[in-house]
Protein backbone atom coordinates (compact mmCIF):
# COMPACT_ATOMS: atom_id res chain seq x y z
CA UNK A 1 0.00 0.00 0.00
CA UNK A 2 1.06 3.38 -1.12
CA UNK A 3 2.27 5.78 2.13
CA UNK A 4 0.16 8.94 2.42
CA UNK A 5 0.46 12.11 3.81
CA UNK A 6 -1.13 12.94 7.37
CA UNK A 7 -2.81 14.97 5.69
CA UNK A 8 -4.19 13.87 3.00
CA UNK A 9 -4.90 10.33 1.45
CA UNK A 10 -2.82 10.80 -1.71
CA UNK A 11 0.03 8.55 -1.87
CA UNK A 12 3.71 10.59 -1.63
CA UNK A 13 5.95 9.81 -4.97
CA UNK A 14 8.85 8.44 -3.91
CA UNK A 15 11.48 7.07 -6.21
CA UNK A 16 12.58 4.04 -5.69
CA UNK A 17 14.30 3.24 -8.84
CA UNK A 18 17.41 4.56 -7.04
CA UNK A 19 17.05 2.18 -4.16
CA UNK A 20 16.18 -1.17 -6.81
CA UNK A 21 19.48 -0.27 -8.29
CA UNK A 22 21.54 -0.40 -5.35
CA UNK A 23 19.88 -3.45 -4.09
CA UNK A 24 20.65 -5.12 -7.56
CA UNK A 25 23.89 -3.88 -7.59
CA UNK A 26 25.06 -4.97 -4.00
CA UNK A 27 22.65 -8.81 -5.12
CA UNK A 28 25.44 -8.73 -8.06
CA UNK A 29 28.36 -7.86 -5.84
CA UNK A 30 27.25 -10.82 -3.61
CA UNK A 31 26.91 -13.24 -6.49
CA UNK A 32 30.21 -11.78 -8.13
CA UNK A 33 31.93 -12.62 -4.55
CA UNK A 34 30.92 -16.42 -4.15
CA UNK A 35 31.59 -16.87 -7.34
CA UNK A 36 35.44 -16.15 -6.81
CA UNK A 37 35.11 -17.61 -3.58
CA UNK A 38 33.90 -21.03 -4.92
CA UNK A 39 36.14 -20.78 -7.61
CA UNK A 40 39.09 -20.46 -5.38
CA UNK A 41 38.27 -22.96 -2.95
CA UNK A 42 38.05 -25.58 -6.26
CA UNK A 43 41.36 -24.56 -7.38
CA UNK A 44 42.92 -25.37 -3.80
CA UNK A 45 40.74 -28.88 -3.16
CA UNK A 46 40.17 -29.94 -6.36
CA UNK A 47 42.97 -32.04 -9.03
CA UNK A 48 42.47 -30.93 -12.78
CA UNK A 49 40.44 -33.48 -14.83
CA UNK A 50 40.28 -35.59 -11.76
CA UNK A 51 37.00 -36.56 -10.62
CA UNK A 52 35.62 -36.57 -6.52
CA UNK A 53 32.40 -37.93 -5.99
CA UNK A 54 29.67 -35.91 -4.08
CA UNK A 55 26.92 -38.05 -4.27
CA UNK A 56 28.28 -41.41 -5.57
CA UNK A 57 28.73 -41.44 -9.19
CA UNK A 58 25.53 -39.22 -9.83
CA UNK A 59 27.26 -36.10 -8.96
CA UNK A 60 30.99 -34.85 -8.99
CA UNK A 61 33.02 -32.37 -9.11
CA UNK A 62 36.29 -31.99 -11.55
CA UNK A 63 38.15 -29.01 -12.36
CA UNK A 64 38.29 -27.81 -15.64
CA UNK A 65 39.04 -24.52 -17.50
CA UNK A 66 36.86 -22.99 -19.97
CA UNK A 67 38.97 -21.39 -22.74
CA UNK A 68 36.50 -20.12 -24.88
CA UNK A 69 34.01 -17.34 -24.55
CA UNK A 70 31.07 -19.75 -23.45
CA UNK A 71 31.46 -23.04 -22.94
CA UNK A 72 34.20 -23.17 -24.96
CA UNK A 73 32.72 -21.82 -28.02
CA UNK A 74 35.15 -19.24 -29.88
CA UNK A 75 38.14 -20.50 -28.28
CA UNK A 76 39.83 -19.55 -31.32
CA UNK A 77 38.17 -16.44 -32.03
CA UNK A 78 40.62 -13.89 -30.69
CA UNK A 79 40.45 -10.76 -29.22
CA UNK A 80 37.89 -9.69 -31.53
CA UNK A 81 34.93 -11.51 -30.54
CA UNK A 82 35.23 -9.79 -27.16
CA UNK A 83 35.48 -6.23 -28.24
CA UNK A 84 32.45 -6.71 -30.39
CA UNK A 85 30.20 -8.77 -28.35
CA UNK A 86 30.75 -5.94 -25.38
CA UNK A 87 29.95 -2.86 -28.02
CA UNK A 88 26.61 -4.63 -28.66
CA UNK A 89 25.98 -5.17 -24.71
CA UNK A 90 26.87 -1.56 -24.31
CA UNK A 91 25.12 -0.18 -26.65
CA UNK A 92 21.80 -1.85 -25.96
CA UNK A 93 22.29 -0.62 -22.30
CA UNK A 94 22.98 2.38 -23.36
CA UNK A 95 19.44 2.11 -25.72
CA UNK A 96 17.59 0.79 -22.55
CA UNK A 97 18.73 3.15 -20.06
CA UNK A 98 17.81 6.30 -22.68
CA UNK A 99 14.24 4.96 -23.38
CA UNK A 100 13.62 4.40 -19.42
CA UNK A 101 14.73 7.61 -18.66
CA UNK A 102 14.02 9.59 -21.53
CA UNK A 103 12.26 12.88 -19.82
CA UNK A 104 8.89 13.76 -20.31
């Protein structure tokens, strides 16, 4: 429900697109975090290529390292492939973030 004035039962504006950034920002910090956390932790415990059971032969875990762009596709592609595939991603943020806020 909307908050309202004491005065009044008209609900206040507040913007709270500011606070749903920060909260998505500090979820992606947190995600960001364990993922170099678990990543580190399987570089310390874990043999390359060699399998350790978790759950009997139905799950394990084995090191392995991706050299490609995702899952391994492009591996060959160069620096290229990067700089390209990030101008796209910036520019359609760029696209979004001007049609949200365009001003009225």
């Amino acid at each position: 429900m909307p908050r309202t004035d004491d005065h009044t039962s008209a609900p206040v504006s507040r913007r709270s697109g500011g606070n749903a950034a920060v909260r998505l920002l500090l979820a992606a910090l947190a995600v960001m975090g364990f993922d170099g956390l678990t990543k580190a932790w399987a570089e310390r415990a874990l043999a390359l290529g060699e399998p350790v059971p978790v759950v009997g032969d139905v799950v394990r875990l084995t090191l392995g390292y991706n050299t490609g762009v995702a899952f391994g596709l492009f591996a060959q592609g160069g620096p290229w492939l990067l700089v390209v595939t990030s101008a796209i991603i910036l520019g359609l943020a760029a696209w979004l973030v001007h049609g949200r806020f365009k001003p009225s």
